[in-house]
PDB file of N, CA and C in Angstrom:
ATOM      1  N   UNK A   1     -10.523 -38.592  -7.556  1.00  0.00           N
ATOM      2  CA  UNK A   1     -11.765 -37.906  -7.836  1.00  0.00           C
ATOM      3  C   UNK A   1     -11.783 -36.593  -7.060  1.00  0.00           C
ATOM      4  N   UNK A   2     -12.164 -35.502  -7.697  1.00  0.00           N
ATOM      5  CA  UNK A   2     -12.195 -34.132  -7.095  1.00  0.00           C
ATOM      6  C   UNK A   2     -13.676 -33.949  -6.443  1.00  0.00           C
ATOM      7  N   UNK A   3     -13.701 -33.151  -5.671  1.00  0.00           N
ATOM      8  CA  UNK A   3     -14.682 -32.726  -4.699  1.00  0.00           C
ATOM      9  C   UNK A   3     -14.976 -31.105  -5.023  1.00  0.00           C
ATOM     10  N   UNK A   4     -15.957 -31.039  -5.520  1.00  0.00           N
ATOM     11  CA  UNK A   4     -15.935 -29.356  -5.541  1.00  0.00           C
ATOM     12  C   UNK A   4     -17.329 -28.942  -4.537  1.00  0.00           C
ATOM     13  N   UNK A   5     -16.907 -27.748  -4.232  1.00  0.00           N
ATOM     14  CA  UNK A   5     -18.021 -27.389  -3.220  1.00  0.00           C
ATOM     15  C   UNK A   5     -18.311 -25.578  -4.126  1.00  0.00           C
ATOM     16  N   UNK A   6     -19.470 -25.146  -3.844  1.00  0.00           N
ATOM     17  CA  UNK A   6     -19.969 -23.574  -4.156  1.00  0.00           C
ATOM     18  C   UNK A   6     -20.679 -23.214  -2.995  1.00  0.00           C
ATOM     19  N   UNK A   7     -19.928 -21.426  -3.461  1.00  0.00           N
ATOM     20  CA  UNK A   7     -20.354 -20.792  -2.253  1.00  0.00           C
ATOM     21  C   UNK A   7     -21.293 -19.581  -3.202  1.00  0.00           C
ATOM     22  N   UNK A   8     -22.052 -19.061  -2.579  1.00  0.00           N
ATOM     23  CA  UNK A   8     -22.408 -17.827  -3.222  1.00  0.00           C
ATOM     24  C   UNK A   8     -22.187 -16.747  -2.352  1.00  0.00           C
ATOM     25  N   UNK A   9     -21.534 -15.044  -3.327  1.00  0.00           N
ATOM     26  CA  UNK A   9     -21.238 -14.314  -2.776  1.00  0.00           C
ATOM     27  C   UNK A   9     -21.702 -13.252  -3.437  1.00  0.00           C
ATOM     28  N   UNK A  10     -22.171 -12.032  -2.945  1.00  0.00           N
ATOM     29  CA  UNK A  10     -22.680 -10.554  -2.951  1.00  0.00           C
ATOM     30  C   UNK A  10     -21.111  -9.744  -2.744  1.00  0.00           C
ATOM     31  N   UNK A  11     -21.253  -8.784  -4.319  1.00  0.00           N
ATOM     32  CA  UNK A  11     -19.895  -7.715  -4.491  1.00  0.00           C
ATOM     33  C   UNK A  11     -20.304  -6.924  -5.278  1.00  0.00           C
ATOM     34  N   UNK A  12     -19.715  -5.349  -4.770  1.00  0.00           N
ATOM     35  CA  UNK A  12     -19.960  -4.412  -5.551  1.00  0.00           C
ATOM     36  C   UNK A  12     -18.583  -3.659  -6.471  1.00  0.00           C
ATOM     37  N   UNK A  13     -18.985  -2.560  -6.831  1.00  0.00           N
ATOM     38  CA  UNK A  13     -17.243  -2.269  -7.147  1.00  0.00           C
ATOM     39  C   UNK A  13     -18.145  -0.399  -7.963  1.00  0.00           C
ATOM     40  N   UNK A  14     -17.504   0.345  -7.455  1.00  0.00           N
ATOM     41  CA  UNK A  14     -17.906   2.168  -8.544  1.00  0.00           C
ATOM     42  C   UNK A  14     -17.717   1.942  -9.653  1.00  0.00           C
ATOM     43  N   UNK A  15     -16.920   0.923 -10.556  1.00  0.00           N
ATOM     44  CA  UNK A  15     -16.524   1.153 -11.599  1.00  0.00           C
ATOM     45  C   UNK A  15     -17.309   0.250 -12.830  1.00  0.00           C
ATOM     46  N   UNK A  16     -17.100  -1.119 -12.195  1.00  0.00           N
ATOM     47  CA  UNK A  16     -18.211  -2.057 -13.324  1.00  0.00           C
ATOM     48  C   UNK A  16     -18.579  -2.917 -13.000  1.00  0.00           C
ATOM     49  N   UNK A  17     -19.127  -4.138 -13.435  1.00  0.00           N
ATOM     50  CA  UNK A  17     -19.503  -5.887 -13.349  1.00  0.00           C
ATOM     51  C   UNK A  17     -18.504  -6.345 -13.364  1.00  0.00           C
ATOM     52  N   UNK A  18     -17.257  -6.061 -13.941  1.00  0.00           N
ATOM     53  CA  UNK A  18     -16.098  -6.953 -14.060  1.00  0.00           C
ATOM     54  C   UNK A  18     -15.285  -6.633 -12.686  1.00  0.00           C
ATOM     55  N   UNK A  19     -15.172  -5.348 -12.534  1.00  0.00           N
ATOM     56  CA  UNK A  19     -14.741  -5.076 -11.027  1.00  0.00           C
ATOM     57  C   UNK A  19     -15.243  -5.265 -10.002  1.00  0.00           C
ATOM     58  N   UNK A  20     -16.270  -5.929  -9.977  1.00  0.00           N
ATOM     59  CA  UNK A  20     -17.154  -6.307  -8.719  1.00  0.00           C
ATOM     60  C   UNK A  20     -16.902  -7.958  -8.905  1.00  0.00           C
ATOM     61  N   UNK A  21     -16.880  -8.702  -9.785  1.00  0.00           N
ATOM     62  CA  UNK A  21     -16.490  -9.404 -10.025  1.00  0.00           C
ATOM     63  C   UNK A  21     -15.218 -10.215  -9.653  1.00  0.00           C
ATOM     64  N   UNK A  22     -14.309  -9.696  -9.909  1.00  0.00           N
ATOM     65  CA  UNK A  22     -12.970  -9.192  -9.579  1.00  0.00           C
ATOM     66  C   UNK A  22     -12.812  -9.036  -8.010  1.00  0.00           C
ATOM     67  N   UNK A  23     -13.228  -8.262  -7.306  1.00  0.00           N
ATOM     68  CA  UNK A  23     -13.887  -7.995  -6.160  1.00  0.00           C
ATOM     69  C   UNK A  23     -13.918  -9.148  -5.150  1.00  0.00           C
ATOM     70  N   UNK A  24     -15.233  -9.793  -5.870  1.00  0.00           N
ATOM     71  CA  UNK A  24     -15.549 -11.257  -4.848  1.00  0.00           C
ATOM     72  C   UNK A  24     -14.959 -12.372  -5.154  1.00  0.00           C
ATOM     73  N   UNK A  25     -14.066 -12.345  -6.023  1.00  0.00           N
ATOM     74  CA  UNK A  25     -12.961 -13.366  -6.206  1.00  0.00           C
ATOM     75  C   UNK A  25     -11.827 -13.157  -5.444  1.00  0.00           C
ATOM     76  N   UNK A  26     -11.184 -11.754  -5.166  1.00  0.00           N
ATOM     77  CA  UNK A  26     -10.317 -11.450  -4.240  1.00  0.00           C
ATOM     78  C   UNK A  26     -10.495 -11.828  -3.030  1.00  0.00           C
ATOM     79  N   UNK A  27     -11.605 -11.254  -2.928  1.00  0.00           N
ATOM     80  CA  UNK A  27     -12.038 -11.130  -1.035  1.00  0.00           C
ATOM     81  C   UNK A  27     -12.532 -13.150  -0.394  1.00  0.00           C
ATOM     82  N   UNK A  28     -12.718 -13.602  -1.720  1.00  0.00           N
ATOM     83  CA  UNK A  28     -13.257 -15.104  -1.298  1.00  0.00           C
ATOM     84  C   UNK A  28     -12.105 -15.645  -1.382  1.00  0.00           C
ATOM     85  N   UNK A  29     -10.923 -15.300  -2.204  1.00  0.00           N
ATOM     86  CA  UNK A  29      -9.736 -16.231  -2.056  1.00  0.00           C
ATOM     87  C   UNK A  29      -8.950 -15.713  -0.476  1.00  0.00           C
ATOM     88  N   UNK A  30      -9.346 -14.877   0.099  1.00  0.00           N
ATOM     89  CA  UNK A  30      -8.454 -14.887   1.518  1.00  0.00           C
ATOM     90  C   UNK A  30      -8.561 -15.538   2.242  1.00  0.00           C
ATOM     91  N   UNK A  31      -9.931 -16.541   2.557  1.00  0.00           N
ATOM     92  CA  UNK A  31     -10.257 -17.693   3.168  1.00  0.00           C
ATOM     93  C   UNK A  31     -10.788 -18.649   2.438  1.00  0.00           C
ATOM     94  N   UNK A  32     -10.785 -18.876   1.075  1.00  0.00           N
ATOM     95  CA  UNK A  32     -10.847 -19.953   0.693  1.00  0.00           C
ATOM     96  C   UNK A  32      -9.977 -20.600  -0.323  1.00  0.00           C
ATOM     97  N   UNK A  33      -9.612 -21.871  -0.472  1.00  0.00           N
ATOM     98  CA  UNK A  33      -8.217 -22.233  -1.563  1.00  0.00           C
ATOM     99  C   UNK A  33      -9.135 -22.797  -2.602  1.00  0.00           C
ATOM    100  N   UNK A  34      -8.382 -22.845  -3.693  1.00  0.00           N
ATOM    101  CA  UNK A  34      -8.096 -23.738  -4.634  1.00  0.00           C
ATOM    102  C   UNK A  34      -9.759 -23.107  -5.452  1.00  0.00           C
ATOM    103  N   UNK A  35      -9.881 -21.484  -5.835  1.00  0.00           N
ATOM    104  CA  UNK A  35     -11.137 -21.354  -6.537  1.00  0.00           C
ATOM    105  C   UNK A  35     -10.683 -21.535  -8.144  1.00  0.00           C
ATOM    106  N   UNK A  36     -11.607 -22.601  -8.967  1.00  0.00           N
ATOM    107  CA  UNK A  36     -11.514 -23.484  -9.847  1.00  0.00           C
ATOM    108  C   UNK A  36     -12.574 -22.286 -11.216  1.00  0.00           C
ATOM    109  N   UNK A  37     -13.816 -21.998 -10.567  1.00  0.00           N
ATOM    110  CA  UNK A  37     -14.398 -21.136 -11.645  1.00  0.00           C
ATOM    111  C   UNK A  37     -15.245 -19.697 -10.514  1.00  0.00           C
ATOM    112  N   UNK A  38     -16.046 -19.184 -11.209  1.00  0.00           N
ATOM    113  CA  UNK A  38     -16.865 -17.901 -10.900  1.00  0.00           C
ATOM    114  C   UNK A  38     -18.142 -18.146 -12.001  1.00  0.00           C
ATOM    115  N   UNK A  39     -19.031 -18.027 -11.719  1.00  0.00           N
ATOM    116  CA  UNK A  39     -20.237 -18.167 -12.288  1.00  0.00           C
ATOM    117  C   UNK A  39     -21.350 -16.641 -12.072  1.00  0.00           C
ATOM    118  N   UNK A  40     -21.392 -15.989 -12.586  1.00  0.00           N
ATOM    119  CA  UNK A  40     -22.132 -14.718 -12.435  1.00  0.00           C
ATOM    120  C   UNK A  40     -23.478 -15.004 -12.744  1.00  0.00           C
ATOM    121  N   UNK A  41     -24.525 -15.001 -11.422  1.00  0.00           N
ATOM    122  CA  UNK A  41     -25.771 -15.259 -11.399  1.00  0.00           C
ATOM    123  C   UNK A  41     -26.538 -14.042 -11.909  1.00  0.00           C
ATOM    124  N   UNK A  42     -26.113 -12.719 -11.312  1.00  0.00           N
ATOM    125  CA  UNK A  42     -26.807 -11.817 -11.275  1.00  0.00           C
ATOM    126  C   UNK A  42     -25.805 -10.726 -11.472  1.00  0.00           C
ATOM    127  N   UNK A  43     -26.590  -9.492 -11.805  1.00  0.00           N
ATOM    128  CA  UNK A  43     -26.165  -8.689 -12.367  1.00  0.00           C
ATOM    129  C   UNK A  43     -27.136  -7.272 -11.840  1.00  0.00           C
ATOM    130  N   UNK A  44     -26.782  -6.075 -11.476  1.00  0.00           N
ATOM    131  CA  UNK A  44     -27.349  -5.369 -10.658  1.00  0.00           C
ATOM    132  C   UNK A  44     -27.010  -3.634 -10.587  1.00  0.00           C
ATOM    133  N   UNK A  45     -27.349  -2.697 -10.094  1.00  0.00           N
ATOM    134  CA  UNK A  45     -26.877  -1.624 -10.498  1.00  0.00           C
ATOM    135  C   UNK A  45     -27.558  -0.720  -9.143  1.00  0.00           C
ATOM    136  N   UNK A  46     -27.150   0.217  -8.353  1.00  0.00           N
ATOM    137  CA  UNK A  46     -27.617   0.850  -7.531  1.00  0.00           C
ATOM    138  C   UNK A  46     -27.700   2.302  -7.637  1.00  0.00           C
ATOM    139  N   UNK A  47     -28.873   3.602  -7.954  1.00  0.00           N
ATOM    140  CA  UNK A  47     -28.680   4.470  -8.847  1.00  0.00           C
ATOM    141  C   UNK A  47     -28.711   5.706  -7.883  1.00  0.00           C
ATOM    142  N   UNK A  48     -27.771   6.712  -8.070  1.00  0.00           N
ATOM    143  CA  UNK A  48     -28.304   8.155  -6.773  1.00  0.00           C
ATOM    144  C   UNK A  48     -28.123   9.311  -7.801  1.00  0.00           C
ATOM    145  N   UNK A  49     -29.035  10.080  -7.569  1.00  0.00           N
ATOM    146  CA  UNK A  49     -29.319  11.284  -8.262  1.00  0.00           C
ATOM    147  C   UNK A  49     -29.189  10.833  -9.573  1.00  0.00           C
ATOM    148  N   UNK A  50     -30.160   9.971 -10.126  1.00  0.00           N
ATOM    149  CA  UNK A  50     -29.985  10.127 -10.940  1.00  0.00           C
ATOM    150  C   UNK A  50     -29.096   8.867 -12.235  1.00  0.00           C
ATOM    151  N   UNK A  51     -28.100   8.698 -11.586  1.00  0.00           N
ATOM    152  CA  UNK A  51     -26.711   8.244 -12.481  1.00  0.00           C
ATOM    153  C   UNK A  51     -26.461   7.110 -11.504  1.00  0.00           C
ATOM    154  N   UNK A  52     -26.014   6.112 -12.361  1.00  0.00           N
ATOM    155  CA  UNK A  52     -25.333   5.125 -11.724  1.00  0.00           C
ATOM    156  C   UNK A  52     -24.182   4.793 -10.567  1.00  0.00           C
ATOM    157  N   UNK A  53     -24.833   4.213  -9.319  1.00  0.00           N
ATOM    158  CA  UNK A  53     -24.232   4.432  -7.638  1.00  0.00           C
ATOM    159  C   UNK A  53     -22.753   3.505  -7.941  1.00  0.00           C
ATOM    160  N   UNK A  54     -22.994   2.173  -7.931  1.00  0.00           N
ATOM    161  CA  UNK A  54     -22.694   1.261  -7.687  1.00  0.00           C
ATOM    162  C   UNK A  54     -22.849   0.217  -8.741  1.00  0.00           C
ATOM    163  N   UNK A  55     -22.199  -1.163  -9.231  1.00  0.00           N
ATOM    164  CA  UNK A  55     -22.111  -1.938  -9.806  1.00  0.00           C
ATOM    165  C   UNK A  55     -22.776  -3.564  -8.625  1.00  0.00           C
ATOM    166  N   UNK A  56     -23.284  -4.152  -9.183  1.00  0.00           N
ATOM    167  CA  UNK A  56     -23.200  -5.488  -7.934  1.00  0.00           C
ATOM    168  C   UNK A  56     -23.500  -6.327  -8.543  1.00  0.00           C
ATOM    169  N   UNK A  57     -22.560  -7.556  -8.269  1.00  0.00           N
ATOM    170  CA  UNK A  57     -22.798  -9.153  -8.808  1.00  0.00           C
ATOM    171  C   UNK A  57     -23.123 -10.105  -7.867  1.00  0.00           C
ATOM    172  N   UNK A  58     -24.035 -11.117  -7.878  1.00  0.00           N
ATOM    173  CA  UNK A  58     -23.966 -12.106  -7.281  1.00  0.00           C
ATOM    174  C   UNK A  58     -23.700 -13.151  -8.202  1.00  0.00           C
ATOM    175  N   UNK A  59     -22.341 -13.359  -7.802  1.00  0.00           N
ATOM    176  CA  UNK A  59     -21.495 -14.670  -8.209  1.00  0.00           C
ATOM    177  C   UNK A  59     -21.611 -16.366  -7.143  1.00  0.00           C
ATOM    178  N   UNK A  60     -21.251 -17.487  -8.297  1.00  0.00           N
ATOM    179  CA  UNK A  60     -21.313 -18.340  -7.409  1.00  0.00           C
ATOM    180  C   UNK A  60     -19.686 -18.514  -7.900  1.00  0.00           C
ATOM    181  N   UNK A  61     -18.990 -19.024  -6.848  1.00  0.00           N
ATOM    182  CA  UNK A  61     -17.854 -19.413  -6.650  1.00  0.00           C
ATOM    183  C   UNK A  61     -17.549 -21.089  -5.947  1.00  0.00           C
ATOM    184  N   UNK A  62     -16.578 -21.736  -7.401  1.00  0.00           N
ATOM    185  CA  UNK A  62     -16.850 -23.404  -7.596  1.00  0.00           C
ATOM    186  C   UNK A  62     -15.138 -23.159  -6.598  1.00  0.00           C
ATOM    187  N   UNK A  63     -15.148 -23.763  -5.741  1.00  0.00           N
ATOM    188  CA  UNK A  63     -13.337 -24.313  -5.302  1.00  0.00           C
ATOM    189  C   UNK A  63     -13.624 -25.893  -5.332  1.00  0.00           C
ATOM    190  N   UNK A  64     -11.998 -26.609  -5.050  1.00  0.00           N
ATOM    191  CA  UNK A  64     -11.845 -27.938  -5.015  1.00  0.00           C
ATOM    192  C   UNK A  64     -11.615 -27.802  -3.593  1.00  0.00           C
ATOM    193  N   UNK A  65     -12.573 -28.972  -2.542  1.00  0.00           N
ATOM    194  CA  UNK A  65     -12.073 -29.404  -1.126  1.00  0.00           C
ATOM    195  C   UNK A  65     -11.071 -29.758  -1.149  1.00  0.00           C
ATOM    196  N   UNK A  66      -9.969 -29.423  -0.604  1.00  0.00           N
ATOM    197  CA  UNK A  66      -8.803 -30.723  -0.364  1.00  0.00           C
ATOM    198  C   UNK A  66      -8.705 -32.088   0.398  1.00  0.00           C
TER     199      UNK A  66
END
């Protein structure tokens, strides 16, 4: 029987949702193993002068405990 645990994580990225995305899947796999899915809660945008700053997701991220 598998054990899964979720974490939730805050990521941005200049370019899009998928790269921010992308993003907090990288940076969560350096200390954590075995990530199984990504679940995108939220969806977000940060704006300067005008035009779009920043991209930002809050993802939940499913791994298996070992």
């Amino acid at each position: 029987m598998a054990v899964l645990k979720v974490i939730e994580v805050l990521a941005n990225s200049e370019k899009s949702w998928e790269d921010a995305t992308r993003n907090a899947v990288k940076k969560a796999s350096t200390s954590v193993n075995n990530i199984k899915s990504v679940y995108i809660n939220e969806q977000s945008v940060t704006v300067k002068n005008g035009d779009v700053d920043k991209y930002r997701v809050n993802v939940k991220i499913t791994f298996e405990i070992d």
